[in-house]
N, C-alpha and C. Protein backbone atom coordinates (compact mmCIF):
# COMPACT_ATOMS: atom_id res chain seq x y z
N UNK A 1 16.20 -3.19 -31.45
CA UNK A 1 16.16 -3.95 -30.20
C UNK A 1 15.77 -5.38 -30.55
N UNK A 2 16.35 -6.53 -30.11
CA UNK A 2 16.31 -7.49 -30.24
C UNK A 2 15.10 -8.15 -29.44
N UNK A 3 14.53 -9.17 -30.02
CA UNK A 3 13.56 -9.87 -29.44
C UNK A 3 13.82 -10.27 -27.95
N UNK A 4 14.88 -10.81 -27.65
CA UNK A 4 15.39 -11.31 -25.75
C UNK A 4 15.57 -9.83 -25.17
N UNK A 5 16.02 -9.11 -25.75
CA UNK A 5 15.99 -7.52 -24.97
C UNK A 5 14.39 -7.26 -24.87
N UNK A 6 13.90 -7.15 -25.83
CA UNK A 6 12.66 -6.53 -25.46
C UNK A 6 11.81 -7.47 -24.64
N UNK A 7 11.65 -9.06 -24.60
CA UNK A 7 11.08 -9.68 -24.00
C UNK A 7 11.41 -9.10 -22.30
N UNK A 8 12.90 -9.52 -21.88
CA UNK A 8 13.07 -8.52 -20.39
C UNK A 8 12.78 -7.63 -20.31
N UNK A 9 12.63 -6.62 -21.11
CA UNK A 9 12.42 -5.29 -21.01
C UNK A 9 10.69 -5.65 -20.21
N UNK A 10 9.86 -5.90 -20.66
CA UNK A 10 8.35 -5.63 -20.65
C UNK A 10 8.31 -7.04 -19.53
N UNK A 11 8.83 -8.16 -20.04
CA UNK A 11 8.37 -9.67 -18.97
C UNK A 11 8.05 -9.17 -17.39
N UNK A 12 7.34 -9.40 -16.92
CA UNK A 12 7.37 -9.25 -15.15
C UNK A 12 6.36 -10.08 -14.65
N UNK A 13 6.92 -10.51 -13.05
CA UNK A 13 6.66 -11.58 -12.41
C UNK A 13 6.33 -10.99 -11.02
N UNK A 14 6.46 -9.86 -10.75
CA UNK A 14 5.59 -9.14 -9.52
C UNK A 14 4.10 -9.46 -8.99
N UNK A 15 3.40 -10.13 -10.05
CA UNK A 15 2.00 -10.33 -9.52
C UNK A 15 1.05 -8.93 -9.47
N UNK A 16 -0.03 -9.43 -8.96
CA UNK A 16 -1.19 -8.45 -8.97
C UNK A 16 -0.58 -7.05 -7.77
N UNK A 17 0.15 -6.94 -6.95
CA UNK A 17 0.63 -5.94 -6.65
C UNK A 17 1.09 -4.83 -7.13
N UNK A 18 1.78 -4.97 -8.28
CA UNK A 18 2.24 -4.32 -9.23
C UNK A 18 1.18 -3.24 -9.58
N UNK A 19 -0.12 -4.40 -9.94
CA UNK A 19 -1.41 -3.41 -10.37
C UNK A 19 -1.64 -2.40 -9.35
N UNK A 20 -1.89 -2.80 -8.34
CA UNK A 20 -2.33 -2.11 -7.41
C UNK A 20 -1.63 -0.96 -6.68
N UNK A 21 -0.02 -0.96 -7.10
CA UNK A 21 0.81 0.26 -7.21
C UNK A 21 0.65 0.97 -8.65
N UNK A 22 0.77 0.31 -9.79
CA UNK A 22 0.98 1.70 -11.22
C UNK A 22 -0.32 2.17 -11.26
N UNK A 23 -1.67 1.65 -11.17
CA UNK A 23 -2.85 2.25 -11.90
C UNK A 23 -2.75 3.32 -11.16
N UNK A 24 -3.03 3.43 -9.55
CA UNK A 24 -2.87 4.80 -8.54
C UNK A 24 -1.82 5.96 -8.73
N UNK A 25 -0.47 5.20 -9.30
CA UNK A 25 0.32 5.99 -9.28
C UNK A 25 0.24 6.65 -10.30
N UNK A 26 0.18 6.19 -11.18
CA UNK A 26 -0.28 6.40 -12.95
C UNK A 26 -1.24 7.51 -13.11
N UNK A 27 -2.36 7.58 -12.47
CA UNK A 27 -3.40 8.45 -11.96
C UNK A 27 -3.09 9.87 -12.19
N UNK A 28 -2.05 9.36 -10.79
CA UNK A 28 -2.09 11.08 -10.21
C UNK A 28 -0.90 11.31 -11.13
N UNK A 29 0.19 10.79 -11.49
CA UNK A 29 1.26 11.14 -12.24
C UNK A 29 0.33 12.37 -13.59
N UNK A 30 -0.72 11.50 -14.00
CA UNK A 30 -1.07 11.84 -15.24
C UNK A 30 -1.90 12.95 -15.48
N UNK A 31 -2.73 13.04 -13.70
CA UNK A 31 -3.28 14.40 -13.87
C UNK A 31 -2.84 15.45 -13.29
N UNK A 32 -1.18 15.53 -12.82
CA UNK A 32 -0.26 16.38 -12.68
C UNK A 32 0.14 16.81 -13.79
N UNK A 33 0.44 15.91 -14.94
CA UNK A 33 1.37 16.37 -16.53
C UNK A 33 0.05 17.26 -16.98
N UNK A 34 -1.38 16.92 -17.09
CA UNK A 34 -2.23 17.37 -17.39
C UNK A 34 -2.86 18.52 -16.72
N UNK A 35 -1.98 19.09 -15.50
CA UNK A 35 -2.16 20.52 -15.31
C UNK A 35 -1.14 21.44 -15.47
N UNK A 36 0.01 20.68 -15.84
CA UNK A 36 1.07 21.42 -16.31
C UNK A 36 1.05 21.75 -17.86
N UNK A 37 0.78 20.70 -18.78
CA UNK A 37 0.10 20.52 -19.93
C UNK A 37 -1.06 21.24 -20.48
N UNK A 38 -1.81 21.49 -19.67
CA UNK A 38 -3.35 21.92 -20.27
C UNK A 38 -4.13 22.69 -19.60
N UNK A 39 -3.78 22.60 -18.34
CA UNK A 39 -4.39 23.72 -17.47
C UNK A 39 -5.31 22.94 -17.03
N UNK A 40 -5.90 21.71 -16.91
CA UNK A 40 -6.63 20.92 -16.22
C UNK A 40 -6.87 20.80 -14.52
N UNK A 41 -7.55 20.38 -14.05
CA UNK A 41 -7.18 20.52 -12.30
C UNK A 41 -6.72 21.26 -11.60
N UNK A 42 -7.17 22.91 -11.95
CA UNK A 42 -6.48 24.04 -11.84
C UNK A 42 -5.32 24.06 -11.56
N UNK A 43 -4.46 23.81 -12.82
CA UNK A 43 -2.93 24.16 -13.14
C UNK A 43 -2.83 25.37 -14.06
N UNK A 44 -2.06 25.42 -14.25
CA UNK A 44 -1.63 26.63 -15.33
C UNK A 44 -1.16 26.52 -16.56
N UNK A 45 -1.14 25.08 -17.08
CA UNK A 45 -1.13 24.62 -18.79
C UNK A 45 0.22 25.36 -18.95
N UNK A 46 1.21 24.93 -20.27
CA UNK A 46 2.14 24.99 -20.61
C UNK A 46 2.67 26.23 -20.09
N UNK A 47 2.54 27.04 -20.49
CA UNK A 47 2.69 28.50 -20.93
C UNK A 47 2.99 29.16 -19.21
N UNK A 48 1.76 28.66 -18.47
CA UNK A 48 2.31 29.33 -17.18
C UNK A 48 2.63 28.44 -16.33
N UNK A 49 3.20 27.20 -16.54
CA UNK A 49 4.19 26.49 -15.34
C UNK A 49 5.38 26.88 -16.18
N UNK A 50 5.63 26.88 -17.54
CA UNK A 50 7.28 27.15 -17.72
C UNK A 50 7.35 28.35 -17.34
N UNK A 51 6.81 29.77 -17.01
CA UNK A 51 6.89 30.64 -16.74
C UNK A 51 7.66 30.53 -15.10
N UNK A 52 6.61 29.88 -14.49
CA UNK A 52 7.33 29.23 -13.27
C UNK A 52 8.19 28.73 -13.15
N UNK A 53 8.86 28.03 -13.94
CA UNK A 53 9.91 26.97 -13.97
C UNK A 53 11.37 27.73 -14.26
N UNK A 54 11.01 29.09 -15.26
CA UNK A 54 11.63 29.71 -15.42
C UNK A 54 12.05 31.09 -13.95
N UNK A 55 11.22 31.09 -13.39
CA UNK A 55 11.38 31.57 -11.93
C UNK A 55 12.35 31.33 -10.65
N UNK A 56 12.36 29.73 -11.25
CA UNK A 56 13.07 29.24 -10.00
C UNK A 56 13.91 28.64 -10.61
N UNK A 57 14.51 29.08 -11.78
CA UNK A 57 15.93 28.62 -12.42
C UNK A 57 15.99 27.69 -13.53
N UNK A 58 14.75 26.70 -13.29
CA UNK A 58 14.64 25.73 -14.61
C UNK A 58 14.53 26.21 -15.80
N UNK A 59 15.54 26.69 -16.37
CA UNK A 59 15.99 27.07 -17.76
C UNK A 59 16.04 26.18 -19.11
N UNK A 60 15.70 27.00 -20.26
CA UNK A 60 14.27 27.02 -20.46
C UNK A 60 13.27 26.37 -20.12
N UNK A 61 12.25 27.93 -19.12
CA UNK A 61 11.15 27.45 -18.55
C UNK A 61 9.74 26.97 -19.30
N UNK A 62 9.72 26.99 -20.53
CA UNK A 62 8.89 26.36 -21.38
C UNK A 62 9.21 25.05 -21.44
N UNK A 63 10.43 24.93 -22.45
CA UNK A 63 11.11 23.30 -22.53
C UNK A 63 11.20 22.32 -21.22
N UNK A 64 11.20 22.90 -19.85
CA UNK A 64 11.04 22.17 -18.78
C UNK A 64 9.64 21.62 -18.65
N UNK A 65 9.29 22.57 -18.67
CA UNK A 65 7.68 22.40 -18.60
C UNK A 65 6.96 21.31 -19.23
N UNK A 66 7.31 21.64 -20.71
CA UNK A 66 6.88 20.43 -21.54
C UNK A 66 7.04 19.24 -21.30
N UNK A 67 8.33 19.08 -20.94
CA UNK A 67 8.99 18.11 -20.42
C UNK A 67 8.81 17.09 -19.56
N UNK A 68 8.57 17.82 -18.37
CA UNK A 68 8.05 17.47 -17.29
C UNK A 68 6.82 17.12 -17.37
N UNK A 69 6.03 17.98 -17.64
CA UNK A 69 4.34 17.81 -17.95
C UNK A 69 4.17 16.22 -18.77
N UNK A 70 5.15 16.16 -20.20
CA UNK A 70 4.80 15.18 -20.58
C UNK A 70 5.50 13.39 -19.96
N UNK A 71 6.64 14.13 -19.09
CA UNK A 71 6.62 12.73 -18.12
C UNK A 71 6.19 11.87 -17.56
N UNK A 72 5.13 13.21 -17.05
CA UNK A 72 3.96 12.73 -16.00
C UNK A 72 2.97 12.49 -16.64
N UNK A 73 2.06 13.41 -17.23
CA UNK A 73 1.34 12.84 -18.30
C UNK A 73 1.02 11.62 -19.04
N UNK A 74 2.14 11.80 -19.69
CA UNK A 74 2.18 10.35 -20.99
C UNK A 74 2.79 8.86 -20.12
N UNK A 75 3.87 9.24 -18.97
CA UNK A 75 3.88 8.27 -18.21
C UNK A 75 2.99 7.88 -17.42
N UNK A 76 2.19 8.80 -16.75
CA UNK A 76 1.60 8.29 -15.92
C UNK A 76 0.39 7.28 -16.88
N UNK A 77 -0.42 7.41 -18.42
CA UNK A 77 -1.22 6.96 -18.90
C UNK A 77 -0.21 5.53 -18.86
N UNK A 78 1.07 5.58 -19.58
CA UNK A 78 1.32 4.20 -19.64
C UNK A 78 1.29 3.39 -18.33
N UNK A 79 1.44 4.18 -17.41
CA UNK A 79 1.65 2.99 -16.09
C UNK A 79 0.21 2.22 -15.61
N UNK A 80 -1.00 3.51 -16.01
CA UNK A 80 -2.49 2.60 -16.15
C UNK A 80 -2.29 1.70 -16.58
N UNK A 81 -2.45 1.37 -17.84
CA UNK A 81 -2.10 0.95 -19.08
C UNK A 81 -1.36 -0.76 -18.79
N UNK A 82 -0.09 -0.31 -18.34
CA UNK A 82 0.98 -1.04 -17.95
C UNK A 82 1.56 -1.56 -19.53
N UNK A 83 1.65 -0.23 -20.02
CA UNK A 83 2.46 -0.09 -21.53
C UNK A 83 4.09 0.53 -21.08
N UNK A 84 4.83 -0.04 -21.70
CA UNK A 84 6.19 0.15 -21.90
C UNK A 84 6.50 0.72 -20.16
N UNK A 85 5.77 -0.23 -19.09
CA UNK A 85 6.23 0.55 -17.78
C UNK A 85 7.34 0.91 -17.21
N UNK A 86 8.48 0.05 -17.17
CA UNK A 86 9.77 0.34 -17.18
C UNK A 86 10.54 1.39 -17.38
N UNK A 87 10.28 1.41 -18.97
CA UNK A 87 11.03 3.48 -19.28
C UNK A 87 9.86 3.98 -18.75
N UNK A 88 8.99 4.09 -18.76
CA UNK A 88 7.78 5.00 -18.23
C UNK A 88 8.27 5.49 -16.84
N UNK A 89 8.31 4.03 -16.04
CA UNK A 89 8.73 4.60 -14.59
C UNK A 89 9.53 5.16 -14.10
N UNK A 90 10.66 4.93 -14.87
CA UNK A 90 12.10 5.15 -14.99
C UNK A 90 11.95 6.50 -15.18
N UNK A 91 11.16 7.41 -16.76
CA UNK A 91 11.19 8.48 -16.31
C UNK A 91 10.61 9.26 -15.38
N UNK A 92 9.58 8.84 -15.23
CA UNK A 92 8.32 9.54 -13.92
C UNK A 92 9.47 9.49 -12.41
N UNK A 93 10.50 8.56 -12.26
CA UNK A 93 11.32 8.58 -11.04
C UNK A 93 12.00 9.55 -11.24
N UNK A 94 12.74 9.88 -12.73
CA UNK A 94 13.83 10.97 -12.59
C UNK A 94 13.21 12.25 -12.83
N UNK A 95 11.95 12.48 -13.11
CA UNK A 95 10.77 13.84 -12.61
C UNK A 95 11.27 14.30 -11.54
N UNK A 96 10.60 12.94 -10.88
CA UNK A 96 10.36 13.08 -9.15
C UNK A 96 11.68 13.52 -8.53
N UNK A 97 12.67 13.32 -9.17
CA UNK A 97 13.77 13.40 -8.18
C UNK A 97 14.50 14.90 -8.52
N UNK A 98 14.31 15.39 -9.68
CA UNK A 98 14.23 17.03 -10.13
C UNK A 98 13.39 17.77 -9.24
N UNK A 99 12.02 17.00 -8.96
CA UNK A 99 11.41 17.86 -8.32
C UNK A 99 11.61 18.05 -6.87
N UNK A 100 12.26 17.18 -6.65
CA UNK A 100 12.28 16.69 -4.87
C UNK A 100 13.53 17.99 -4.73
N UNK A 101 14.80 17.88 -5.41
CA UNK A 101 15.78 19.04 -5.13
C UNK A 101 15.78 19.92 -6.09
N UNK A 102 14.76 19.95 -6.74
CA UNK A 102 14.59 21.63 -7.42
C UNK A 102 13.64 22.35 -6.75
N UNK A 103 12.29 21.72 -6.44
CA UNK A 103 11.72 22.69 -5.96
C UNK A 103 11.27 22.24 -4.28
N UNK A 104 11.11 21.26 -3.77
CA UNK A 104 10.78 21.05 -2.50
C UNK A 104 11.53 20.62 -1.27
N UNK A 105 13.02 20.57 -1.94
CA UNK A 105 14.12 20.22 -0.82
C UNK A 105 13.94 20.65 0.61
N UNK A 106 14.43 22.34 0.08
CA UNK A 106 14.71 23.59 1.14
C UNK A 106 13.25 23.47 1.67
N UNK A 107 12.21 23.18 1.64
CA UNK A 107 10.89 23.02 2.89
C UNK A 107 10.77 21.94 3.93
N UNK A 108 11.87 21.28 3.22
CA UNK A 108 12.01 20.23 4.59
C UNK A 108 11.12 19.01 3.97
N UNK A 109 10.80 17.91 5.15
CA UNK A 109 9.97 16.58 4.50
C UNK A 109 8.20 17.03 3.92
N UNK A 110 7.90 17.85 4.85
CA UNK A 110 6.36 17.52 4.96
C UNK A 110 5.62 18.62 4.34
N UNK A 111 4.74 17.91 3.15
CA UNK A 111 3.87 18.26 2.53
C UNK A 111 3.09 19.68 2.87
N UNK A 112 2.91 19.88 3.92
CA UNK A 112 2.29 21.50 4.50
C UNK A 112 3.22 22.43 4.72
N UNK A 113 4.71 22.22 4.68
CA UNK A 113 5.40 23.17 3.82
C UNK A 113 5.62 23.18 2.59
N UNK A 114 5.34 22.45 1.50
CA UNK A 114 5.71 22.45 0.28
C UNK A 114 7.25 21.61 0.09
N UNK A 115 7.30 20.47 1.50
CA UNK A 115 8.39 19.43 1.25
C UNK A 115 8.06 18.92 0.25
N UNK A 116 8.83 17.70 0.61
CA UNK A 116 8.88 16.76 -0.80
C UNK A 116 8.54 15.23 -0.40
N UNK A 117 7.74 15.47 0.95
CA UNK A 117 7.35 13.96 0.66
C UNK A 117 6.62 12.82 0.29
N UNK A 118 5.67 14.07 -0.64
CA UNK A 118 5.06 13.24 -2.02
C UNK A 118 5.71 12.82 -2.79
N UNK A 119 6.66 13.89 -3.53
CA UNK A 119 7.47 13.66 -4.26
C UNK A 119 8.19 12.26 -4.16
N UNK A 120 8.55 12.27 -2.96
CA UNK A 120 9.53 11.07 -2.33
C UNK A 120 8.72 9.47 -2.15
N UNK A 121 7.45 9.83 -2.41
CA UNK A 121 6.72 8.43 -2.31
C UNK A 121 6.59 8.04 -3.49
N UNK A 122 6.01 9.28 -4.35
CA UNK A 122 6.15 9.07 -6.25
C UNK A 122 8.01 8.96 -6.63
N UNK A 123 8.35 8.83 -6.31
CA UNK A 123 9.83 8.55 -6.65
C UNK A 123 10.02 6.97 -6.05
N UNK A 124 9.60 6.54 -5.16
CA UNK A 124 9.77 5.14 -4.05
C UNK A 124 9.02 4.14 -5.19
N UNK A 125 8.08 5.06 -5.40
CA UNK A 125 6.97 3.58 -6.13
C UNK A 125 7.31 3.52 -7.59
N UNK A 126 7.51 4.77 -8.44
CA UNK A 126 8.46 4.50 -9.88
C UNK A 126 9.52 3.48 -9.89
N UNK A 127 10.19 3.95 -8.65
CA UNK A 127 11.53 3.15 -8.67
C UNK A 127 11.65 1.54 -8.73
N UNK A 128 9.89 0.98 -7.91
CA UNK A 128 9.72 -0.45 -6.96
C UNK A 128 8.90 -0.78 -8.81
N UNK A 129 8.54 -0.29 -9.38
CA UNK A 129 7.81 -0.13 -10.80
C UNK A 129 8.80 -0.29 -11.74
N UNK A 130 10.25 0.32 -11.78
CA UNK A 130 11.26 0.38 -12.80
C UNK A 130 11.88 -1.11 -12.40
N UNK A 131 12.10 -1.44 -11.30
CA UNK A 131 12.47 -2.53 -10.81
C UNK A 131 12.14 -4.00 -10.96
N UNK A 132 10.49 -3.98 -10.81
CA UNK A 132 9.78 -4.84 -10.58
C UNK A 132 8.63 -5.27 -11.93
N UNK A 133 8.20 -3.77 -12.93
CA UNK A 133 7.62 -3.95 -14.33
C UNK A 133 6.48 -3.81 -13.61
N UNK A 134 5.56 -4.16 -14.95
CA UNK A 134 3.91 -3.95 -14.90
C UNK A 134 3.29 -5.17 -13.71
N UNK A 135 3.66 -6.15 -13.38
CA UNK A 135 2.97 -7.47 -13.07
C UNK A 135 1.92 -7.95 -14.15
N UNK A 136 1.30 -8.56 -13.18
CA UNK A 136 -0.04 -8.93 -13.87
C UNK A 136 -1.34 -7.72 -14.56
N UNK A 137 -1.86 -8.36 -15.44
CA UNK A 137 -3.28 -7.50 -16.02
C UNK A 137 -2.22 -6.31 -16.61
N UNK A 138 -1.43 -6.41 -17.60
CA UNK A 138 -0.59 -4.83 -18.29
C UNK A 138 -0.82 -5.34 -19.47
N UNK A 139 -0.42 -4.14 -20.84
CA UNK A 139 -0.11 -4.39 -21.68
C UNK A 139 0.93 -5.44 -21.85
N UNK A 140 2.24 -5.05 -21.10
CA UNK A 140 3.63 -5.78 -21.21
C UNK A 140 3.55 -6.72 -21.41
N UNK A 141 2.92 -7.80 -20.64
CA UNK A 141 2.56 -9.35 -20.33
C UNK A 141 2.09 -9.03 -21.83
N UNK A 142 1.19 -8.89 -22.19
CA UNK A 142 0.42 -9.36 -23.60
C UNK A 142 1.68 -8.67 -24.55
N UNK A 143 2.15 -8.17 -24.40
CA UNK A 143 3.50 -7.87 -25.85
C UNK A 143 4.24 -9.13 -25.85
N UNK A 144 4.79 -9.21 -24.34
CA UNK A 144 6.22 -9.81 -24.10
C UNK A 144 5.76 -11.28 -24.35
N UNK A 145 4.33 -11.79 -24.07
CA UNK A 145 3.94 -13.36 -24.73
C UNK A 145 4.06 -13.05 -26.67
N UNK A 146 3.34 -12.38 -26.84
CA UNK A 146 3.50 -12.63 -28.22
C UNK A 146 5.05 -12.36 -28.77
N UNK A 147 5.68 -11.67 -28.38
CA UNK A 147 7.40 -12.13 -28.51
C UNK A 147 8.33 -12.88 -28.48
N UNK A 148 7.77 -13.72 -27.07
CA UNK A 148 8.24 -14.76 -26.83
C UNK A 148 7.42 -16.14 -27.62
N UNK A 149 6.07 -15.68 -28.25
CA UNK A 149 5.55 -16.92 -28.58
C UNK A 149 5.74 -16.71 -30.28
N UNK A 150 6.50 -15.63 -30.71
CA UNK A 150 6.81 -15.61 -32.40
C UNK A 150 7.77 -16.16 -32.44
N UNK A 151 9.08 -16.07 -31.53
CA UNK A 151 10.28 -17.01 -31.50
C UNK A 151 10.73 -17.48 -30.60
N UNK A 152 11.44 -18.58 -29.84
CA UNK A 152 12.18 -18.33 -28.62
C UNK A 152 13.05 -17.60 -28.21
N UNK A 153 12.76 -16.69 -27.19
CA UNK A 153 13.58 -15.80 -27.31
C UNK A 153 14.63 -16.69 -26.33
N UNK A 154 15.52 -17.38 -25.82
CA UNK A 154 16.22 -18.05 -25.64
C UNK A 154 17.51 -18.82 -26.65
N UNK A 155 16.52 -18.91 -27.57
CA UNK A 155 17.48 -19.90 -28.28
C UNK A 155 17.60 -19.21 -29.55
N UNK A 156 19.01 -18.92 -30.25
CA UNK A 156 19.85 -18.46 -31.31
C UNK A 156 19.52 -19.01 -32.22
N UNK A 157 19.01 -17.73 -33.19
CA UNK A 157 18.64 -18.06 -33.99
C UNK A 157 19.02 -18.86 -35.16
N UNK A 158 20.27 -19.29 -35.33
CA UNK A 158 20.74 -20.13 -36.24
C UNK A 158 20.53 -21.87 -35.63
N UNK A 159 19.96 -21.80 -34.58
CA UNK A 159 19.76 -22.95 -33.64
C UNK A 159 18.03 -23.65 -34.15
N UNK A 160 17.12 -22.17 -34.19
CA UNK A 160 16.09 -22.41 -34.73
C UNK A 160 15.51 -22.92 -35.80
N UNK A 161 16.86 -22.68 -36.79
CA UNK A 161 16.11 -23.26 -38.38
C UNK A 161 16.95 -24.87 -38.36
N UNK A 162 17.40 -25.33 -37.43
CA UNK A 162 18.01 -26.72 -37.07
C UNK A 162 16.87 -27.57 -36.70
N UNK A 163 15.85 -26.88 -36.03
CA UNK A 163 14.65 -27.67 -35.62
C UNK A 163 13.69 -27.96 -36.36
């Protein structure tokens, strides 16, 4: 990956809002992977959500599991973080959206049937996150300066050793 790719990749100009959507979202993302993962927050750790997963069709219900668990999980730490938020969010949205019509469609919107419209808010705010990046106070900002401040990422590099 090239230095101007990765600079867009991570650069964002959202402001302190940003913060104030990933750290929350990041949160709960992370201690969802971590009850699917580990059995933390009375979940059922690897072994018995793929069991589940394998119940309701998500084949292989281990490999889903993992999967999923570590979406949320490892994404949700980066979106604290505001490390690599972009793919992070990006995947934590396409979780959410497995989960919204794999398992909470058929209950309709609301949460006290087992809808999906948590799901659907953690899918809204990944998406405004995949869109929009870390903002202010992330890792990203501190990568994407020192990237941009090792070379310009603008100007071609055969342009650079002219100066």
């Amino acid at each position: 990956m090239n230095k101007q790719t990765l600079h867009k990749l991570l650069k964002s100009d959202a402001g302190i809002a940003a913060l104030a959507l990933r750290v929350p979202v990041g949160i709960i993302l992370a201690a969802h992977g971590a009850q699917k993962l580990f059995g933390w927050f009375g979940g059922y750790g690897l072994e018995g959500t793929g069991q589940w997963m394998a119940s309701i069709g998500l084949e292989p219900g281990y490999l889903m599991a993992l999967l999923a668990g570590s979406a949320e999980f490892f994404g949700g730490l980066a979106l604290v973080l505001g490390l690599l938020t972009r793919p992070a969010a990006a995947v934590s949205a396409f979780t959410m959206l497995v989960a919204i019509f794999s398992v909470h469609f058929e209950h309709g919107l609301f949460l006290t049937n087992n809808g999906y419209e948590f799901a659907l808010a953690m899918f809204a705010a990944t998406v405004a996150l995949t869109i929009q990046g870390a903002g202010s106070y992330a890792a990203d900002n501190v990568i994407a300066k020192n990237v941009a401040g090792s070379a310009s990422v603008n100007e071609p590099s055969h342009l650079k050793q002219a100066a």
